[in-house]
Protein backbone atom coordinates (compact mmCIF):
# COMPACT_ATOMS: atom_id res chain seq x y z
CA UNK A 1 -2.78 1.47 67.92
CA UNK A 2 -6.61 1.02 68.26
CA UNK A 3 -8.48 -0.46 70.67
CA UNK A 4 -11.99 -1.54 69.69
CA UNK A 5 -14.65 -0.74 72.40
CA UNK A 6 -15.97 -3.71 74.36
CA UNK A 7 -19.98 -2.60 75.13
CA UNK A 8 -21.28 -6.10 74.11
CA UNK A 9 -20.75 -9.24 72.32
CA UNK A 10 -21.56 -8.13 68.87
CA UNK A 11 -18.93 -5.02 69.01
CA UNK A 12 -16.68 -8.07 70.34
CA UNK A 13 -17.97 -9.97 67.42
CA UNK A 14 -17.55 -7.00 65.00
CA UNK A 15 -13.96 -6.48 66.50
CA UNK A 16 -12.48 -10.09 65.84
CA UNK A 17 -13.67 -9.75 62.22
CA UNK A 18 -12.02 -7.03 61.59
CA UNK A 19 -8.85 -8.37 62.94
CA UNK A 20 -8.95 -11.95 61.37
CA UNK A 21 -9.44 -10.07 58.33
CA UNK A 22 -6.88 -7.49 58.61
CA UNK A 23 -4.11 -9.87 60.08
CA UNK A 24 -4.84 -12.74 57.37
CA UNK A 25 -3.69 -9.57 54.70
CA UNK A 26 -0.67 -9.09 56.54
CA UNK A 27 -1.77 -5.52 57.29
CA UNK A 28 -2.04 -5.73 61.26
CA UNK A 29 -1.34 -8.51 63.79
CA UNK A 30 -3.93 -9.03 66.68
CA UNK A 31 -4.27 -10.15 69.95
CA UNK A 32 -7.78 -10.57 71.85
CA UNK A 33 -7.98 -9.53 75.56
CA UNK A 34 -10.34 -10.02 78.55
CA UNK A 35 -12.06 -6.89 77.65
CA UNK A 36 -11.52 -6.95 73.97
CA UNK A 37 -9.18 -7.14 70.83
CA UNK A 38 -5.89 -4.71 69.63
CA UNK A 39 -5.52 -4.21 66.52
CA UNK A 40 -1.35 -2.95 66.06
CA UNK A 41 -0.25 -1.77 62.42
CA UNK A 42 2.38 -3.59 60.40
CA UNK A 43 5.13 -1.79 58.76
CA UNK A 44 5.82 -3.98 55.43
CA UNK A 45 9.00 -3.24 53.79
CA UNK A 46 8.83 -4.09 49.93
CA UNK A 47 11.13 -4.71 48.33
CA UNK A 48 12.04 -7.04 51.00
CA UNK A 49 15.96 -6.49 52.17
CA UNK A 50 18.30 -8.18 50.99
CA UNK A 51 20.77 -10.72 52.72
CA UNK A 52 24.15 -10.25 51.43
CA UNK A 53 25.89 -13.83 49.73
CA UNK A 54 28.86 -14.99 47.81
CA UNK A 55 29.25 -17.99 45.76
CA UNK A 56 32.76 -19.66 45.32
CA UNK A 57 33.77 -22.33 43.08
CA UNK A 58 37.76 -23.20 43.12
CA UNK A 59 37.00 -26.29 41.24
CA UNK A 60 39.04 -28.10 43.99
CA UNK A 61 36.50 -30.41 44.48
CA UNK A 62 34.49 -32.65 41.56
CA UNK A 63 30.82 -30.61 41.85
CA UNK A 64 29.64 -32.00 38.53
CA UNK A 65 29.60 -35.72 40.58
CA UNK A 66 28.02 -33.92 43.39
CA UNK A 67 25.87 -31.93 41.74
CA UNK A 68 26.51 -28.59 42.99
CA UNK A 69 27.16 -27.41 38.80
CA UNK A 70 25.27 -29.53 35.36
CA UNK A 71 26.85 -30.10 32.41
CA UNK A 72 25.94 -30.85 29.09
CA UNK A 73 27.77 -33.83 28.12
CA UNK A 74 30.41 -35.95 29.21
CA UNK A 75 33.21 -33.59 27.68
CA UNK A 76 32.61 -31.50 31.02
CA UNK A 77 34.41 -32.17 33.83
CA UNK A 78 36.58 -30.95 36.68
CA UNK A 79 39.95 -31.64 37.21
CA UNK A 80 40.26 -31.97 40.97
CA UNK A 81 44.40 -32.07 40.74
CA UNK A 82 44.71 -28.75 38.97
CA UNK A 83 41.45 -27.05 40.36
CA UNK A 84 39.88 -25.91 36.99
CA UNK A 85 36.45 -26.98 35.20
CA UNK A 86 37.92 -28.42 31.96
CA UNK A 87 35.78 -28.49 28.58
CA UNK A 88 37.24 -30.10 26.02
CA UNK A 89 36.51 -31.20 22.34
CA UNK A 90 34.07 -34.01 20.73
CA UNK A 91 30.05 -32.81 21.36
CA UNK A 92 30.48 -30.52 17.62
CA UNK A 93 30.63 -27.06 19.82
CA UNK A 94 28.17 -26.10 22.54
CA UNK A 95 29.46 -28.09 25.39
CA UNK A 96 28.57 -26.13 28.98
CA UNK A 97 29.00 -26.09 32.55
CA UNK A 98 25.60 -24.69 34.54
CA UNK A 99 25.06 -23.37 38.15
CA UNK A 100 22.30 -22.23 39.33
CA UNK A 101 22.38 -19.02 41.24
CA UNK A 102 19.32 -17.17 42.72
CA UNK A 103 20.76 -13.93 43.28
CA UNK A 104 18.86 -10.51 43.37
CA UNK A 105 20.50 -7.96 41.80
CA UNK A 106 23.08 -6.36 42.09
CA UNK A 107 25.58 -8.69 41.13
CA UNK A 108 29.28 -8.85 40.63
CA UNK A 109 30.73 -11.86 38.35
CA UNK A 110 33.88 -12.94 38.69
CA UNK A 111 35.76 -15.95 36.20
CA UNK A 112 39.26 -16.39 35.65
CA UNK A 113 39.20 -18.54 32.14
CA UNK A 114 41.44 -19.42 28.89
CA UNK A 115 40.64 -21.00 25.89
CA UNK A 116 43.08 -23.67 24.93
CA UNK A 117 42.50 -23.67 21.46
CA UNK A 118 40.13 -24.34 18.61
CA UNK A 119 38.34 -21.24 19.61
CA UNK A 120 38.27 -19.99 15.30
CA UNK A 121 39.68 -16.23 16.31
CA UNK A 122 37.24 -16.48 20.02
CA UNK A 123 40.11 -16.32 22.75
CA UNK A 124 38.00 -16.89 25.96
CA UNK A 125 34.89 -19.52 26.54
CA UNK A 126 31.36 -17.59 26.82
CA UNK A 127 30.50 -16.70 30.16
CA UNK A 128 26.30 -16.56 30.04
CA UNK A 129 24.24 -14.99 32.87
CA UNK A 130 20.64 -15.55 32.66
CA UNK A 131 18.26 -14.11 34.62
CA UNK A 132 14.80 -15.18 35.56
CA UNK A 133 12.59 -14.45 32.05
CA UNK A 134 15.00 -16.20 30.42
CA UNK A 135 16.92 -13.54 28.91
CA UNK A 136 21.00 -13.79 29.61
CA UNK A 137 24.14 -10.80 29.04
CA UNK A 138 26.87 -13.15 27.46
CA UNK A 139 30.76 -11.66 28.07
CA UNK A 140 33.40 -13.09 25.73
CA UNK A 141 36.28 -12.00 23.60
CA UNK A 142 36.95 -12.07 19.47
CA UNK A 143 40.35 -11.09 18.32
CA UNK A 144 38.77 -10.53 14.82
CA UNK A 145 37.79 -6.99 14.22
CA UNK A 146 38.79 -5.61 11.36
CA UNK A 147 36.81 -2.11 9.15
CA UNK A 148 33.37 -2.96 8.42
CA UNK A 149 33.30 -6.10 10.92
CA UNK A 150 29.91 -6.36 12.66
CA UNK A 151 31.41 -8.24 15.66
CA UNK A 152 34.74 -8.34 17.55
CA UNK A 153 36.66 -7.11 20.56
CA UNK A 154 34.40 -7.73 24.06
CA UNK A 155 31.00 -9.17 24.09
CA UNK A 156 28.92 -7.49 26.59
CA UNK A 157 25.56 -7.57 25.92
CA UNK A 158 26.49 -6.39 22.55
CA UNK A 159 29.86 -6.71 20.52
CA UNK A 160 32.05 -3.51 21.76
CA UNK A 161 34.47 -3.45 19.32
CA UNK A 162 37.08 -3.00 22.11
CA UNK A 163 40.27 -4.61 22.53
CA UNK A 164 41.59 -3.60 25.77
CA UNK A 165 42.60 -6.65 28.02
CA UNK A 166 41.67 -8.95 25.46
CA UNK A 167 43.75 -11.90 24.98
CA UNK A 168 45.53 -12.06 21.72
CA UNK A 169 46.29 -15.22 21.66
CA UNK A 170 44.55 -18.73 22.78
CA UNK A 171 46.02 -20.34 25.91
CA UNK A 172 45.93 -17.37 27.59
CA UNK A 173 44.52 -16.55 31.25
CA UNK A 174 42.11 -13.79 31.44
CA UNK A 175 39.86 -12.81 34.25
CA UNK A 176 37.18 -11.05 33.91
CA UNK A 177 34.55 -9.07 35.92
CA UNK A 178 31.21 -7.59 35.51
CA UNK A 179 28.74 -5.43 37.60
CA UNK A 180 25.62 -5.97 36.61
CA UNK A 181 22.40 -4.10 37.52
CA UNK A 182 18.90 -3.75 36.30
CA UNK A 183 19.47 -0.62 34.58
CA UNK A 184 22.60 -1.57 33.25
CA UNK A 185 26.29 -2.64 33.93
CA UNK A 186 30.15 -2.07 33.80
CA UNK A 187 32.79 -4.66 32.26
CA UNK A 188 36.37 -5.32 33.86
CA UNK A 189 39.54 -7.50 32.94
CA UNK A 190 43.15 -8.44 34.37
CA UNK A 191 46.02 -10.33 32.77
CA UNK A 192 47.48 -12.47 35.44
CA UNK A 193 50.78 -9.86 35.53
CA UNK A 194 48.10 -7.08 36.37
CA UNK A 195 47.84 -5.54 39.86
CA UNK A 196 44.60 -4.55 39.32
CA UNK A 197 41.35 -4.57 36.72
CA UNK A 198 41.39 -2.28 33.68
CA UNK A 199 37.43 -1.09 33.02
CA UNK A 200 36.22 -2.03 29.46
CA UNK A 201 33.24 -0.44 29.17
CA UNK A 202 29.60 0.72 30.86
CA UNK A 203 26.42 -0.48 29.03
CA UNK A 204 22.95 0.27 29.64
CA UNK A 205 19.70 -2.24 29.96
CA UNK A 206 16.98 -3.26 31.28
CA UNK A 207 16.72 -6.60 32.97
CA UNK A 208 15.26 -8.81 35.69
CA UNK A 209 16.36 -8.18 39.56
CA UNK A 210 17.34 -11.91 39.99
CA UNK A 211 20.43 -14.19 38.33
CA UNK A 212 18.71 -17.36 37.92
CA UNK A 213 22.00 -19.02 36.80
CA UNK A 214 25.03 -19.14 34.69
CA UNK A 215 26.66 -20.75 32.08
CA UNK A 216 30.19 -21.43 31.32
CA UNK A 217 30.20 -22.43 27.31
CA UNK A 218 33.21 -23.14 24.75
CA UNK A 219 33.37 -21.27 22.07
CA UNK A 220 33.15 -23.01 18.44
CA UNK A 221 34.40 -26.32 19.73
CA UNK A 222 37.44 -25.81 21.68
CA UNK A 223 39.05 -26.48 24.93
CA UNK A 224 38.23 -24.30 27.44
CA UNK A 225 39.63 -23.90 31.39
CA UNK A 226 38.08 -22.21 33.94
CA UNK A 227 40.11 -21.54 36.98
CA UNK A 228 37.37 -20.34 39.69
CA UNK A 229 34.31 -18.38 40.03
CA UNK A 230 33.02 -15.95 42.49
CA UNK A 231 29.48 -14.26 42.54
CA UNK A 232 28.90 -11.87 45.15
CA UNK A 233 25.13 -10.42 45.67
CA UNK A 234 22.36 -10.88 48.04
CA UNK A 235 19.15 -13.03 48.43
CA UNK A 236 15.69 -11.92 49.58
């Protein structure tokens, strides 16, 4: 702390100046006194901290109507009786489900999903995160990888080529889970029978420090379920 010397009304003067000046930068706050002003230091943390938050979506209630999620077309919707965000058939292939998010990094994504069918060798809907340029890490799963195949096996910001956990078969649940950072991430899946997750594998990246939002797309043009989602990360 100092104190600025009171010998007159221009050192006064001088004195207030200084700590308008320095308090409208955020640097100090001020106070002014009978016999003159105190200027204290501010400690700025940057980045600011972070607030941990979760988002939850069980589907049990219709957030398309209440606009809590988007959608692209009318082949969206949420079946309130069974709990699950339902995309079927009709729009030519596309068709999505969008939340926005606002999340700083790290994040953990959570989706339990199956594709129905119609998914042309894809066996789970696309599960898009986007962050706040724009860019997005899209996880899904293609059964088709055969020698000299240049996709197949888990998407994950780039095909993997790996099978583990996939489903081999449409109508199947899957859940999925994904760590993502700014540097980089790790991929996760369960079968329904599974105690536990089986890691898929660890990429590296470089993105954004926020989730702007995701999107929950069908793959080709098939019928997709999507039984709930959970984000967990924090918010500055």
């Amino acid at each position: 702390m100092r104190r600025a010397g009171c010998g007159g009304r221009r050192s006064l003067r001088i004195a207030a100046v200084l700590c308008l000046l320095t308090a409208s930068l955020g640097l100090a706050s001020c106070t002014e006194c009978g016999v003159g002003i105190i200027i204290s230091p501010i400690v700025i943390t940057w980045p600011p901290p972070c607030q941990a938050v979760s988002l939850v979506e069980d589907f049990s209630t219709d957030v398309i109507a209440d606009g809590t999620w988007t959608r692209s077309g009318d082949t969206v919707s949420v079946d309130t009786g069974s709990g699950w965000l339902v995309i079927q058939t009709g729009d030519g292939g596309g068709d999505f489900a969008r939340r926005d998010v606002g999340f700083a990094l790290p994040i953990t994504f959570e989706a339990r999903v199956r594709l129905v069918s119609g998914g042309n060798d894809y066996k789970t809907p696309g599960s898009y995160l986007y962050f706040s340029d724009g860019t997005y890490i899209k996880i899904t799963f293609l059964t088709d990888v055969d020698p000299g195949d240049t996709h197949g096996g888990w998407l994950f910001d780039g095909w993997t080529f790996i099978s583990i956990k996939g489903p081999l078969a449409e109508n199947q649940w899957i859940t999925v889970r994904a760590e993502i950072r700014t540097d980089g991430g790790d991929l996760w899946a369960k079968e329904d029978a599974d105690a536990d997750f089986t890691h898929i594998v660890s990429k590296s990246w470089s993105v954004p420090d926020e989730l702007d939002y995701v999107r929950l797309k069908q793959s080709w043009d098939s019928i997709c379920n999507v039984d709930y989602v959970r984000i967990d990360g924090c918010r500055r």
